[in-house]
C-alpha atoms as a PDB file:
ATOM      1  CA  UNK A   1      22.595 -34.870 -72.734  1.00  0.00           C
ATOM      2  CA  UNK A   2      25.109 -36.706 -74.269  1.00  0.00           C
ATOM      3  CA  UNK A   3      26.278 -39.677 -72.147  1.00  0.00           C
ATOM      4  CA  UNK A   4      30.561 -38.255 -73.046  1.00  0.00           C
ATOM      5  CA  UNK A   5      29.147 -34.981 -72.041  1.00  0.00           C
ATOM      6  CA  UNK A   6      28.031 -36.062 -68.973  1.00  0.00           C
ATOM      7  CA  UNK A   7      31.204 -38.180 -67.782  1.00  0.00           C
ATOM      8  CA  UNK A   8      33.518 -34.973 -68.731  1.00  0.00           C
ATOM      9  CA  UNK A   9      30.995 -32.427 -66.654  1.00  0.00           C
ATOM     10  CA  UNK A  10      30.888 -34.442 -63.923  1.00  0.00           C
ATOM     11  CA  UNK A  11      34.622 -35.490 -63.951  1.00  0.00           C
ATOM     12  CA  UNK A  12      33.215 -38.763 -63.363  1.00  0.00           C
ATOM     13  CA  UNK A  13      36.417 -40.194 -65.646  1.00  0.00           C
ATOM     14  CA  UNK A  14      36.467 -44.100 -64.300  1.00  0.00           C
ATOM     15  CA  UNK A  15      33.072 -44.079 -66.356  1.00  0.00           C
ATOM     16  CA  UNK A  16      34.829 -43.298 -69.570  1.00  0.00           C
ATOM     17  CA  UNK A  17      35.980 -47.072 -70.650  1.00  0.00           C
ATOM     18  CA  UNK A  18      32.224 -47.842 -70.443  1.00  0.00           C
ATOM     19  CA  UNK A  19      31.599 -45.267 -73.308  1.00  0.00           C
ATOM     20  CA  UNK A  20      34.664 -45.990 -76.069  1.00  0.00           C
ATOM     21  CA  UNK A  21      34.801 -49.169 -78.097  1.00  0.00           C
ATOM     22  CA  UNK A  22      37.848 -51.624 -77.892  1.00  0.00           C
ATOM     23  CA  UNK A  23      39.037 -50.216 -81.177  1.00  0.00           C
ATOM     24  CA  UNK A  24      38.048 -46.260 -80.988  1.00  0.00           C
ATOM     25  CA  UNK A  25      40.495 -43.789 -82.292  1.00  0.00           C
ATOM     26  CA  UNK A  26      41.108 -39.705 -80.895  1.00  0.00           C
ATOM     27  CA  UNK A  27      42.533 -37.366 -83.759  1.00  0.00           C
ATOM     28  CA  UNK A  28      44.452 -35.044 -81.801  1.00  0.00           C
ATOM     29  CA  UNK A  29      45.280 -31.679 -83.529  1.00  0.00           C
ATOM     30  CA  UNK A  30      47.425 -30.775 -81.099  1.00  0.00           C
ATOM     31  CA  UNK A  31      49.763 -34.045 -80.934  1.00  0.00           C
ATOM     32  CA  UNK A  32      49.493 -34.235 -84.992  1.00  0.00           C
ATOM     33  CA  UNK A  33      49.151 -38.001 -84.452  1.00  0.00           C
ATOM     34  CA  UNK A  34      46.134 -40.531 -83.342  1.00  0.00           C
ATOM     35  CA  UNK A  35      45.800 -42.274 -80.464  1.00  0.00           C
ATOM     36  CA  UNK A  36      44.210 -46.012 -80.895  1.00  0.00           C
ATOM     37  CA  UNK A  37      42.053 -47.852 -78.292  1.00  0.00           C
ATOM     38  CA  UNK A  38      39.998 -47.639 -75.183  1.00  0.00           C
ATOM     39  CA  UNK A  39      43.138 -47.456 -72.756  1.00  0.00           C
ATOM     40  CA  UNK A  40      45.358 -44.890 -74.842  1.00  0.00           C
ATOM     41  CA  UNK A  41      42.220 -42.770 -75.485  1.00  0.00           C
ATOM     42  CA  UNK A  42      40.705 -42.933 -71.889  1.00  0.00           C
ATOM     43  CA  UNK A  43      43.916 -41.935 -70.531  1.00  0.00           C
ATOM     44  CA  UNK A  44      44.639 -39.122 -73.198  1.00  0.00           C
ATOM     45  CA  UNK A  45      40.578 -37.525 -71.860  1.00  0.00           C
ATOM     46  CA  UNK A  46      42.112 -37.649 -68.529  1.00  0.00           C
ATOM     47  CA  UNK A  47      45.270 -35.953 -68.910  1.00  0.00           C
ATOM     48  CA  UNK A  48      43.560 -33.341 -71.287  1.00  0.00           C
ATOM     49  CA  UNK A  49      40.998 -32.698 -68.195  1.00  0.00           C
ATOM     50  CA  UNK A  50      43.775 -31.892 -65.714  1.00  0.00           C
ATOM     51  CA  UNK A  51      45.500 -28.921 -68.407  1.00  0.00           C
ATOM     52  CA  UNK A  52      41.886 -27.095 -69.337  1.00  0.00           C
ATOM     53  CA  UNK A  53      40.983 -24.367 -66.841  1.00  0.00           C
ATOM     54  CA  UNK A  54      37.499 -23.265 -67.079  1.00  0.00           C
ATOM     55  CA  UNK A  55      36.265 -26.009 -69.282  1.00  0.00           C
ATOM     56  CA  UNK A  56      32.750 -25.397 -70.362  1.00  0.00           C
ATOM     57  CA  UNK A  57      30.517 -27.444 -73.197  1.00  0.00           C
ATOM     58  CA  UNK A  58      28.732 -24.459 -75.440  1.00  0.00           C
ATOM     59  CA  UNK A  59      26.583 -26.197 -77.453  1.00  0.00           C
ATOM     60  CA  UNK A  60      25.792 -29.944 -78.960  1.00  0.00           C
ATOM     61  CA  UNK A  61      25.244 -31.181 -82.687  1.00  0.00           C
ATOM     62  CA  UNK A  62      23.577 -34.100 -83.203  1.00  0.00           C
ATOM     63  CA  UNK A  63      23.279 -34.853 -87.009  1.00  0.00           C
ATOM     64  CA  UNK A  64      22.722 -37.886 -88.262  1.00  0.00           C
ATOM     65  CA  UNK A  65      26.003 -39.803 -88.820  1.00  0.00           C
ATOM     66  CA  UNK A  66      27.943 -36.897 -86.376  1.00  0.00           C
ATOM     67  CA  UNK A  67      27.608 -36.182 -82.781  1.00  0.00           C
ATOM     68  CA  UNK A  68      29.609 -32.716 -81.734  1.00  0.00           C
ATOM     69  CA  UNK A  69      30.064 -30.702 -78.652  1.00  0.00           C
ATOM     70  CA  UNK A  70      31.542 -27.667 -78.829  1.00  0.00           C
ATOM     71  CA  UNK A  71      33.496 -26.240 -75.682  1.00  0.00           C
ATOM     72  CA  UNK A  72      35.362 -23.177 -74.344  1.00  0.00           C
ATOM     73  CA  UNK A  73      38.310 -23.627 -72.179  1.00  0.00           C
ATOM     74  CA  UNK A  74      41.504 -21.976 -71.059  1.00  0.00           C
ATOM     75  CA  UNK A  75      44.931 -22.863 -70.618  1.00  0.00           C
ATOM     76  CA  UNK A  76      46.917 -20.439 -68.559  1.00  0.00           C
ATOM     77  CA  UNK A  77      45.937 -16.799 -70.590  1.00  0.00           C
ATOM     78  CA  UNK A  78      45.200 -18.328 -73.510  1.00  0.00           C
ATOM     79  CA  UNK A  79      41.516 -18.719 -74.202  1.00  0.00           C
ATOM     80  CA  UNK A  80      40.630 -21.731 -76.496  1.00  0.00           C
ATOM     81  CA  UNK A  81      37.488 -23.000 -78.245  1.00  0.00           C
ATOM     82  CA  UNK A  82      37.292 -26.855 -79.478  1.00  0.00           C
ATOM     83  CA  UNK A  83      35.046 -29.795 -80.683  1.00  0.00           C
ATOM     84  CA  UNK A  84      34.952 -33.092 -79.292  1.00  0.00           C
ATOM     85  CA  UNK A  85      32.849 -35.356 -82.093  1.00  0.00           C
ATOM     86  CA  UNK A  86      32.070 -38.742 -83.014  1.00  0.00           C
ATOM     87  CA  UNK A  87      31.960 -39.976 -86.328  1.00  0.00           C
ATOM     88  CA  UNK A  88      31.504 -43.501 -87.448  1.00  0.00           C
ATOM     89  CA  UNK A  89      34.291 -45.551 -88.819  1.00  0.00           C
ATOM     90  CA  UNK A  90      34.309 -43.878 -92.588  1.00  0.00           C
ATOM     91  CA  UNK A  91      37.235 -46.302 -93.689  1.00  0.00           C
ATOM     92  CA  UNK A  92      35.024 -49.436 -92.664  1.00  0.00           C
END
């Protein structure tokens, strides 16, 4: 199991600064914008916690440059289906 995996199932969320680098970045497709570094991003898991209902990991992907779990969730009646990947730094 993926170590993000396990913080989010657990709701273990004081873990999550141990997992993200200083510099790691969340693409949000929801907020159209990025949010940069281990404080913004840890905080930005945490918030996005609190609004799923019913949050549940489907399935992992583990290629070889990609990591990718893919989840169900709900918000209010609206049922939802997402990805939560990481990617190395392609711009680097």
């Amino acid at each position: 199991m993926h170590p993000f995996r396990a913080v989010v199932e657990s709701r273990d969320f004081d873990r999550l600064d141990q997992l993200f680098a200083d510099d790691v970045v969340c693409h949000s497709p929801i907020a159209f914008r990025s949010y940069r570094g281990r404080p913004a991003v840890t905080q930005i898991v945490k918030i996005v916690a609190t609004v799923l209902e019913d949050f549940a990991y489907e399935s992992e992907i583990d290629g070889d440059d990609v990591h990718a779990l893919v989840f169900t969730a709900r918000v209010g009646a609206l049922l939802i289906q997402g990805c939560d990947s990481c990617i190395p730094d392609l711009t680097a």
